[in-house]
PDB file of N, CA and C in Angstrom:
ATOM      1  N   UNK A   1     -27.178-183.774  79.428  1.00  0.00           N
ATOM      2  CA  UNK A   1     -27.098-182.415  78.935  1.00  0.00           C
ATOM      3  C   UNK A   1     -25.655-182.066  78.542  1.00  0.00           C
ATOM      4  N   UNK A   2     -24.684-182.440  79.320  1.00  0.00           N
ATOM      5  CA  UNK A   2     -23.389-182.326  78.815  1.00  0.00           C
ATOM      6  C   UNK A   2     -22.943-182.825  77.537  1.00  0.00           C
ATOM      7  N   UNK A   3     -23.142-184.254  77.599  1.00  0.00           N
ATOM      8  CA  UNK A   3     -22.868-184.619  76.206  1.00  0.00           C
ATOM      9  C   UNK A   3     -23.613-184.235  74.945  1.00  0.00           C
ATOM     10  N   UNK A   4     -24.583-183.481  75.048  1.00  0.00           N
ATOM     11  CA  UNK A   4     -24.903-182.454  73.947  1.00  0.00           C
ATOM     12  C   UNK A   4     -24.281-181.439  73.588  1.00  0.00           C
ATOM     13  N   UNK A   5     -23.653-180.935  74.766  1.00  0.00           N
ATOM     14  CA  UNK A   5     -23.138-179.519  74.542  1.00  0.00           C
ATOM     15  C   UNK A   5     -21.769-180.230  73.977  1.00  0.00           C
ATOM     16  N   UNK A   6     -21.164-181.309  74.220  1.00  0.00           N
ATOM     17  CA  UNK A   6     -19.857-181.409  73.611  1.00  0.00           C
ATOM     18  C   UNK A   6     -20.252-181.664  72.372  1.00  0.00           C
ATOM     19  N   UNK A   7     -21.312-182.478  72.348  1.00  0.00           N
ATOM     20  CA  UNK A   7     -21.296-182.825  70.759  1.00  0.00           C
ATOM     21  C   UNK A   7     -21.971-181.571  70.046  1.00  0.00           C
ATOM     22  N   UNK A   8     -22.288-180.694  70.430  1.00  0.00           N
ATOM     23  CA  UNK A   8     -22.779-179.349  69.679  1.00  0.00           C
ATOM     24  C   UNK A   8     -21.141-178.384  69.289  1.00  0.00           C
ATOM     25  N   UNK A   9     -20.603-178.611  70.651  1.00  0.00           N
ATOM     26  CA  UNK A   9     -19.702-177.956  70.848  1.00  0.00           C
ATOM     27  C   UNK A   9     -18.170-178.239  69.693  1.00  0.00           C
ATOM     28  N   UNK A  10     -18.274-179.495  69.138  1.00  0.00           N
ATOM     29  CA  UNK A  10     -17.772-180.425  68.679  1.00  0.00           C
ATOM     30  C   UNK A  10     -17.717-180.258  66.939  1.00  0.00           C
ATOM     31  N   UNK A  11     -19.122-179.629  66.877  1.00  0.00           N
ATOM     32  CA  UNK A  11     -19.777-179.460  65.297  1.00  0.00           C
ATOM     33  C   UNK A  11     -19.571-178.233  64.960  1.00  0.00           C
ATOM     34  N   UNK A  12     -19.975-177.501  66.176  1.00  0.00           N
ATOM     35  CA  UNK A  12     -19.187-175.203  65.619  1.00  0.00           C
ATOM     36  C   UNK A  12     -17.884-175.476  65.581  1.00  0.00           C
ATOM     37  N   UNK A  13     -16.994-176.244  66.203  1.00  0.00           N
ATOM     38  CA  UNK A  13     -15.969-175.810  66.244  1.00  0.00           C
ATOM     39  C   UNK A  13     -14.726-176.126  65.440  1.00  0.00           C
ATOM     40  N   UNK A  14     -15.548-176.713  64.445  1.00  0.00           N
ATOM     41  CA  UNK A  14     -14.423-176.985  62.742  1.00  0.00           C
ATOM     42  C   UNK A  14     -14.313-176.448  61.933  1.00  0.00           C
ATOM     43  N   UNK A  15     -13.199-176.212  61.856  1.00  0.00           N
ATOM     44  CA  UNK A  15     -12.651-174.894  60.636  1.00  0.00           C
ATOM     45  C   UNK A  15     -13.468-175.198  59.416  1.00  0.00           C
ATOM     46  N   UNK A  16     -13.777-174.065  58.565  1.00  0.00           N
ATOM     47  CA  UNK A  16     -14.168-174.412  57.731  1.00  0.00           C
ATOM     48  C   UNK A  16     -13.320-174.808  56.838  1.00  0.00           C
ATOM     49  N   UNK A  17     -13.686-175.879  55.514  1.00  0.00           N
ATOM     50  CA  UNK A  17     -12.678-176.292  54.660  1.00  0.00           C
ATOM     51  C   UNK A  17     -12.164-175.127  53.653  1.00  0.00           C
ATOM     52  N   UNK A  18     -10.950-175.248  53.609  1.00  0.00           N
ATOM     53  CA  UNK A  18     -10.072-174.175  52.989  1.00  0.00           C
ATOM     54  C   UNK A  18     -10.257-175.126  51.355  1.00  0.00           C
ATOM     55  N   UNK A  19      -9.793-173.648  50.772  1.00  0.00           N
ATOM     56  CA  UNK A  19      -9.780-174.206  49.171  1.00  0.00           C
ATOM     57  C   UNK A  19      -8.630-174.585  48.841  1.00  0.00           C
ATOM     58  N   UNK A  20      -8.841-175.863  48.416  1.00  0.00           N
ATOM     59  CA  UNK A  20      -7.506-176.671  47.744  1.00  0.00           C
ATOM     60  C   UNK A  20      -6.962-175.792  46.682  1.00  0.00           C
ATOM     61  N   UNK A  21      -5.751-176.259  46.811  1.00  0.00           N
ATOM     62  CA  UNK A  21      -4.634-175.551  46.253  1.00  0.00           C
ATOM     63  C   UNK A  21      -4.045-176.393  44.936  1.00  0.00           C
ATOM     64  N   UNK A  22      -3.683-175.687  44.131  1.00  0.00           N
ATOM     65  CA  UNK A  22      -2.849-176.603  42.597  1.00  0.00           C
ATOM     66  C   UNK A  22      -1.856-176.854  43.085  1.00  0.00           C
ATOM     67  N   UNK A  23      -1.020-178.074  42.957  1.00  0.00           N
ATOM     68  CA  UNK A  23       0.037-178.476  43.241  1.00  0.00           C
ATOM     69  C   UNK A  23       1.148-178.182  42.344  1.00  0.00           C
ATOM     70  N   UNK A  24       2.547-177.996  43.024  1.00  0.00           N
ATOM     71  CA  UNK A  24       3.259-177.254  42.696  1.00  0.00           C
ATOM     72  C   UNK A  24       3.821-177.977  41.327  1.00  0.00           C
ATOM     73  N   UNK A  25       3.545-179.298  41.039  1.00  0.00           N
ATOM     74  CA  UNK A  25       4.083-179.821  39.902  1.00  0.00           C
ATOM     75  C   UNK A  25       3.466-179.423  38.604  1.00  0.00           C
ATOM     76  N   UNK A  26       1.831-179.242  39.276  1.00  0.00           N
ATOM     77  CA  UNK A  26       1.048-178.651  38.106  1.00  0.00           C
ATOM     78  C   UNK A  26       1.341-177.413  37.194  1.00  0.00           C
ATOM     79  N   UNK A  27       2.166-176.502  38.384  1.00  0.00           N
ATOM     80  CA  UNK A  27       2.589-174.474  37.761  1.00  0.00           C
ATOM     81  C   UNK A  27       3.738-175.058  37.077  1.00  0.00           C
ATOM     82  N   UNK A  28       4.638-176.106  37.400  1.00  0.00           N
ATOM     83  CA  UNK A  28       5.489-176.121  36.908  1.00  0.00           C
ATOM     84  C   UNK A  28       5.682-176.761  35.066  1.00  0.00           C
ATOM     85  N   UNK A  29       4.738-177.596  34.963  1.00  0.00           N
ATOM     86  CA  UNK A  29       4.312-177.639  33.832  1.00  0.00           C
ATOM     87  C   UNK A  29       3.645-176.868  32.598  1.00  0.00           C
ATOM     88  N   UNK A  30       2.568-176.397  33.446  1.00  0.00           N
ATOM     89  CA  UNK A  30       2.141-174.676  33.087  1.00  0.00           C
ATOM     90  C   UNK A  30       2.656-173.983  32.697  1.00  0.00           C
ATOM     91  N   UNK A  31       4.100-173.365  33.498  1.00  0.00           N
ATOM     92  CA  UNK A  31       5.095-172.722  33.268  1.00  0.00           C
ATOM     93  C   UNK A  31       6.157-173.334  32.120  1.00  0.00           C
ATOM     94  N   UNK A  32       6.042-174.693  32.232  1.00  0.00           N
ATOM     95  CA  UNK A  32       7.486-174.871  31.035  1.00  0.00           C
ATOM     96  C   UNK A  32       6.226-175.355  29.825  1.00  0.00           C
ATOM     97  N   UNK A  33       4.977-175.673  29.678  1.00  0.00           N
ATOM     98  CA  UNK A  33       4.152-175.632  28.562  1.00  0.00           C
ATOM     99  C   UNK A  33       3.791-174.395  27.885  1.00  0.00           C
ATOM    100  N   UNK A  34       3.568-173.386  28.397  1.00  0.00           N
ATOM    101  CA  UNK A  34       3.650-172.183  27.723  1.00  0.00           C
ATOM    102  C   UNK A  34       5.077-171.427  27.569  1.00  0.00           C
ATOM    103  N   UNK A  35       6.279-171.705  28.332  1.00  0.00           N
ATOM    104  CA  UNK A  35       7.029-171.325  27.196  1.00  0.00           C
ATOM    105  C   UNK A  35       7.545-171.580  25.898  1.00  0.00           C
ATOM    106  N   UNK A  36       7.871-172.872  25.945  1.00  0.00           N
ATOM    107  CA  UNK A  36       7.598-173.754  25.013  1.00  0.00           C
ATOM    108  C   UNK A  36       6.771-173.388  24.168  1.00  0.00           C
ATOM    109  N   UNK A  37       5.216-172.962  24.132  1.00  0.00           N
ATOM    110  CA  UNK A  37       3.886-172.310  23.378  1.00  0.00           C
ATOM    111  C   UNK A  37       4.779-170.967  22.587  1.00  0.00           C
ATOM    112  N   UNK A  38       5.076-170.556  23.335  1.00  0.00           N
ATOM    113  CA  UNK A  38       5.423-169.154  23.522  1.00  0.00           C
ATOM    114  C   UNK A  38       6.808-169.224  22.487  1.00  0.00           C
ATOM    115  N   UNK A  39       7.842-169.719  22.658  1.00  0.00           N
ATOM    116  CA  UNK A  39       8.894-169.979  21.876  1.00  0.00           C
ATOM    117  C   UNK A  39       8.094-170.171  20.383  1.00  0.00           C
ATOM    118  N   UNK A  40       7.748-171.177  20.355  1.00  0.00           N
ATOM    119  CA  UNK A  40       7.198-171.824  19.417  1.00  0.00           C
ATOM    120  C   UNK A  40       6.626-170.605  18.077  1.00  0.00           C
ATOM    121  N   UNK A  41       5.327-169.724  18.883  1.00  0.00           N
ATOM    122  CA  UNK A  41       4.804-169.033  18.593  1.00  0.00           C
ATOM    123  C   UNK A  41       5.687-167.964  17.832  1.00  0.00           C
ATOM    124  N   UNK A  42       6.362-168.048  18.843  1.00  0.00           N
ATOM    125  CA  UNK A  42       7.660-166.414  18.090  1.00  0.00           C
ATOM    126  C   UNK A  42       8.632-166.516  16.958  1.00  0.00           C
ATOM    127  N   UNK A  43       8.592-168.576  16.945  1.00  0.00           N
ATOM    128  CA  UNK A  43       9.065-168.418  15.590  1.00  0.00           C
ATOM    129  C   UNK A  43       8.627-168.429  14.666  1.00  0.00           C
ATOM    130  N   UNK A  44       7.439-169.010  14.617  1.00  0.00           N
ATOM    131  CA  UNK A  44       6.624-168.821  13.635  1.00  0.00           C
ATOM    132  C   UNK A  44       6.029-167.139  13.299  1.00  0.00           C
ATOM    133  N   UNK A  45       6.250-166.233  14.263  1.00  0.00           N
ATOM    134  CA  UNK A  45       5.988-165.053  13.528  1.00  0.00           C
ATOM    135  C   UNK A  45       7.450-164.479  13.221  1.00  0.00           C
ATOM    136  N   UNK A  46       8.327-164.983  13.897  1.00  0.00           N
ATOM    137  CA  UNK A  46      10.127-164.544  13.217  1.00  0.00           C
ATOM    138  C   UNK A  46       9.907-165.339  11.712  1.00  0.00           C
ATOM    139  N   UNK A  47       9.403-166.119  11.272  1.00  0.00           N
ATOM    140  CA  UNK A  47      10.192-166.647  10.060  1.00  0.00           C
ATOM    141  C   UNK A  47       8.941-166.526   8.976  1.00  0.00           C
ATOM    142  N   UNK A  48       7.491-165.983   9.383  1.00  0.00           N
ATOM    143  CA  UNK A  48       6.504-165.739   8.346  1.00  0.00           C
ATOM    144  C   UNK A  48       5.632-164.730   8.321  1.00  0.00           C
ATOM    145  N   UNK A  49       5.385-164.024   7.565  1.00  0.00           N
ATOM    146  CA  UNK A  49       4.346-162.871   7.414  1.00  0.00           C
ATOM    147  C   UNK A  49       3.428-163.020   8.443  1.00  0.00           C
ATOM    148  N   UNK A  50       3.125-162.242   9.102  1.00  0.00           N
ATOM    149  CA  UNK A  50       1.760-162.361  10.146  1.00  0.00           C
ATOM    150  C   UNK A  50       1.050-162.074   9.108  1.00  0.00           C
ATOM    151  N   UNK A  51      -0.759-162.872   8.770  1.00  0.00           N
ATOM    152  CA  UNK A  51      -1.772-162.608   8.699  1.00  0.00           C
ATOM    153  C   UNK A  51      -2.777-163.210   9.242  1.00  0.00           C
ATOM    154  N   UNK A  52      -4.010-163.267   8.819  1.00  0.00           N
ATOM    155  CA  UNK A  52      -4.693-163.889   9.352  1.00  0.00           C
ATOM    156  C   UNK A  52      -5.199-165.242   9.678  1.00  0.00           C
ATOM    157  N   UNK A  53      -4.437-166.172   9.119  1.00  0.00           N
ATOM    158  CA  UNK A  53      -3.862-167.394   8.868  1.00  0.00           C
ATOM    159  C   UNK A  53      -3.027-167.886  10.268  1.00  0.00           C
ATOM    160  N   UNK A  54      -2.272-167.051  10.207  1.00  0.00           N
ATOM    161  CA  UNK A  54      -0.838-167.299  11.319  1.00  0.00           C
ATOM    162  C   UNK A  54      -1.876-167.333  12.612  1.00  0.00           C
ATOM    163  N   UNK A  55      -2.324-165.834  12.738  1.00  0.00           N
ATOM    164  CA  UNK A  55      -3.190-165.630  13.974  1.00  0.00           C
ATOM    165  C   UNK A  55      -4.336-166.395  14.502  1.00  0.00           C
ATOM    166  N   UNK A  56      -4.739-167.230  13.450  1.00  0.00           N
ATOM    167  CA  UNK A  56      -5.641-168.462  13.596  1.00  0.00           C
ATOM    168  C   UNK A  56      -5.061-169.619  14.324  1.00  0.00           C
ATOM    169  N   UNK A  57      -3.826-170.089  13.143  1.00  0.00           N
ATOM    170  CA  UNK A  57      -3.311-171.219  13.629  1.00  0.00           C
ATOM    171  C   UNK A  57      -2.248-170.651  15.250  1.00  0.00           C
ATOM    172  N   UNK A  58      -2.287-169.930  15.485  1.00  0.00           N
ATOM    173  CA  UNK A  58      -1.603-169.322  16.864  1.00  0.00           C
ATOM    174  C   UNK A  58      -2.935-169.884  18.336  1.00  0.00           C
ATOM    175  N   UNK A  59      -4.207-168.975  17.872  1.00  0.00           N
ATOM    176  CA  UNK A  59      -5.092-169.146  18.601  1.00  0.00           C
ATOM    177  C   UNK A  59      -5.700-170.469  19.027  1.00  0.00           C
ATOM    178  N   UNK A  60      -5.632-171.216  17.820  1.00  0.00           N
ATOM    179  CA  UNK A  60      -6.351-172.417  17.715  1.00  0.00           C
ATOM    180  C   UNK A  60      -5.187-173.393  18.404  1.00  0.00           C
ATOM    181  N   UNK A  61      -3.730-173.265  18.292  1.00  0.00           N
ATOM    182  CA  UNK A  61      -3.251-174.111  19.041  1.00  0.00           C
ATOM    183  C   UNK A  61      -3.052-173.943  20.464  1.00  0.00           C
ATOM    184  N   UNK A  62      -3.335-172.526  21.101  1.00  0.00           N
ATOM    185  CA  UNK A  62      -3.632-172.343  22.425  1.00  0.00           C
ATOM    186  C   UNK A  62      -4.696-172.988  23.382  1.00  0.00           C
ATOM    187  N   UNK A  63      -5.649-172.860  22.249  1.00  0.00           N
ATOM    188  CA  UNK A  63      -6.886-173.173  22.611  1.00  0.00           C
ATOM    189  C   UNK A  63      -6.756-175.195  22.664  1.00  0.00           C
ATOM    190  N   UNK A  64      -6.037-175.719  22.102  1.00  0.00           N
ATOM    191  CA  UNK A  64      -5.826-176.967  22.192  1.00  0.00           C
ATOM    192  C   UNK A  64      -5.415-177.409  23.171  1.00  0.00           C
ATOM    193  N   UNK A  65      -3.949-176.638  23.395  1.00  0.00           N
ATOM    194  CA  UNK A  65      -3.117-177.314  24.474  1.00  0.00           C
ATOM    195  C   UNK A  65      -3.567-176.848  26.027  1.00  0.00           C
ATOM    196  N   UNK A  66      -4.061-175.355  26.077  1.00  0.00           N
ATOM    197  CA  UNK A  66      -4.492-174.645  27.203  1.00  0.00           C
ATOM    198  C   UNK A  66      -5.883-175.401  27.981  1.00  0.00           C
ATOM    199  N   UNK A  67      -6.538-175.658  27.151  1.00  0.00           N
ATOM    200  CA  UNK A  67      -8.161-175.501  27.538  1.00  0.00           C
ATOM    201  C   UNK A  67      -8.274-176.911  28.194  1.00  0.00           C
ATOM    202  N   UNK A  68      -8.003-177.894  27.860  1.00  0.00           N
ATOM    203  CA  UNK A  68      -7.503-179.341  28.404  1.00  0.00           C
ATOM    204  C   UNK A  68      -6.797-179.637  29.918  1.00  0.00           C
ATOM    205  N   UNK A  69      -5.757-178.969  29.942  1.00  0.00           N
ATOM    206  CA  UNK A  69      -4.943-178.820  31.240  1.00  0.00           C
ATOM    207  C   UNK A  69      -5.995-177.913  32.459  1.00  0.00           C
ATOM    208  N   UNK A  70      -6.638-177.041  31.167  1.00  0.00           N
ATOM    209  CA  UNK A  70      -7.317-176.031  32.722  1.00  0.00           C
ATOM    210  C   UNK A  70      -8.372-176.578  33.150  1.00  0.00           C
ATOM    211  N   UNK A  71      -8.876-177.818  32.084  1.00  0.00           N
ATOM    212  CA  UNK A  71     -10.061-178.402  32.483  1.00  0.00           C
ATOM    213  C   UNK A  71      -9.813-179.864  33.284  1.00  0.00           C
ATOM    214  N   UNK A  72      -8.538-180.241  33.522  1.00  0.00           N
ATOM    215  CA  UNK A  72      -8.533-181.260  34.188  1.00  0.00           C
ATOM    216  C   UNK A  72      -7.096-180.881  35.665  1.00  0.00           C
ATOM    217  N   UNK A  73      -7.106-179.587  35.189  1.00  0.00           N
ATOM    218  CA  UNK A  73      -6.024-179.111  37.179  1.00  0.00           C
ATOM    219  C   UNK A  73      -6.463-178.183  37.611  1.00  0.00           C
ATOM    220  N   UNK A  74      -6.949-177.492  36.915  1.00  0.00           N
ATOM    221  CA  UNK A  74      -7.928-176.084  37.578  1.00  0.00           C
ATOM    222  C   UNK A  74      -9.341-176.244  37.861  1.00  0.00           C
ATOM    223  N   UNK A  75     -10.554-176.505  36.694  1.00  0.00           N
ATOM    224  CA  UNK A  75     -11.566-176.331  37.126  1.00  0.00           C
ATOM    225  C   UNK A  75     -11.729-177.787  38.147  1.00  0.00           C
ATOM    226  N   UNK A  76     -10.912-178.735  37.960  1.00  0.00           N
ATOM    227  CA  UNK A  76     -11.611-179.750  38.738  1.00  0.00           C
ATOM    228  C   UNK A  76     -11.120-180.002  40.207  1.00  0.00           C
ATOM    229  N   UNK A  77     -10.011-179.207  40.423  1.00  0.00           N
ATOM    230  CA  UNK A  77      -9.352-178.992  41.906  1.00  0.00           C
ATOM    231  C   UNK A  77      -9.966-177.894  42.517  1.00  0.00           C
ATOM    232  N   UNK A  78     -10.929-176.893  41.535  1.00  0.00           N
ATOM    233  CA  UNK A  78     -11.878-175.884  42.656  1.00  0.00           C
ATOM    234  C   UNK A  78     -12.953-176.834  43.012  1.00  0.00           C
ATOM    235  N   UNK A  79     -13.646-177.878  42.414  1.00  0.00           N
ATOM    236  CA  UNK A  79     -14.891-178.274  42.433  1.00  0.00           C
ATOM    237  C   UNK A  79     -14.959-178.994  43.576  1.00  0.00           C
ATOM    238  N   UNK A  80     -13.414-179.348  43.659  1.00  0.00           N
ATOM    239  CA  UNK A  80     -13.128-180.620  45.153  1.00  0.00           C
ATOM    240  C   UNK A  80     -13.225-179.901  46.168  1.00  0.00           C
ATOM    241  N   UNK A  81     -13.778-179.047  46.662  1.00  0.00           N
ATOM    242  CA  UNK A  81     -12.939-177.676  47.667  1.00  0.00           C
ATOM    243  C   UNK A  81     -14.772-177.854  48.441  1.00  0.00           C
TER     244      UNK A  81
END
């Protein structure tokens, strides 16, 4: 009877798993890839007419460089959790 209760006792009593965390090398890339984006972006509206052209090729290269990174350090480090 004892060694049930330890081994019961054994199974409540583990933390539950905490959610993994992005590693700090990951923000840091994040952080110097979108400024970089971001630079980039501002010169191209410093040196050409905004229209709807610009705002395309703006979006569409966000959507390139962004959507990739979030799909291989973000969504797949919640899924591990």
């Amino acid at each position: 009877m004892a060694a049930k209760k330890r081994k019961h006792e054994a199974n409540t009593s583990q933390t539950p798993p905490t959610k993994r965390t992005i590693p700090g090398g990951v923000w840091v890339r994040f952080a110097i890839l979108c400024a970089l984006w971001l630079y980039m972006c501002g010169l191209l509206i410093a040196t050409r007419q905004l229209s709807f052209w610009l705002l395309f090729v703006i979006i569409a290269s966000g959507i390139i460089i962004f959507v990739p990174m979030y799909k291989k350090y973000i969504r797949n480090a919640n899924r591990r959790t």
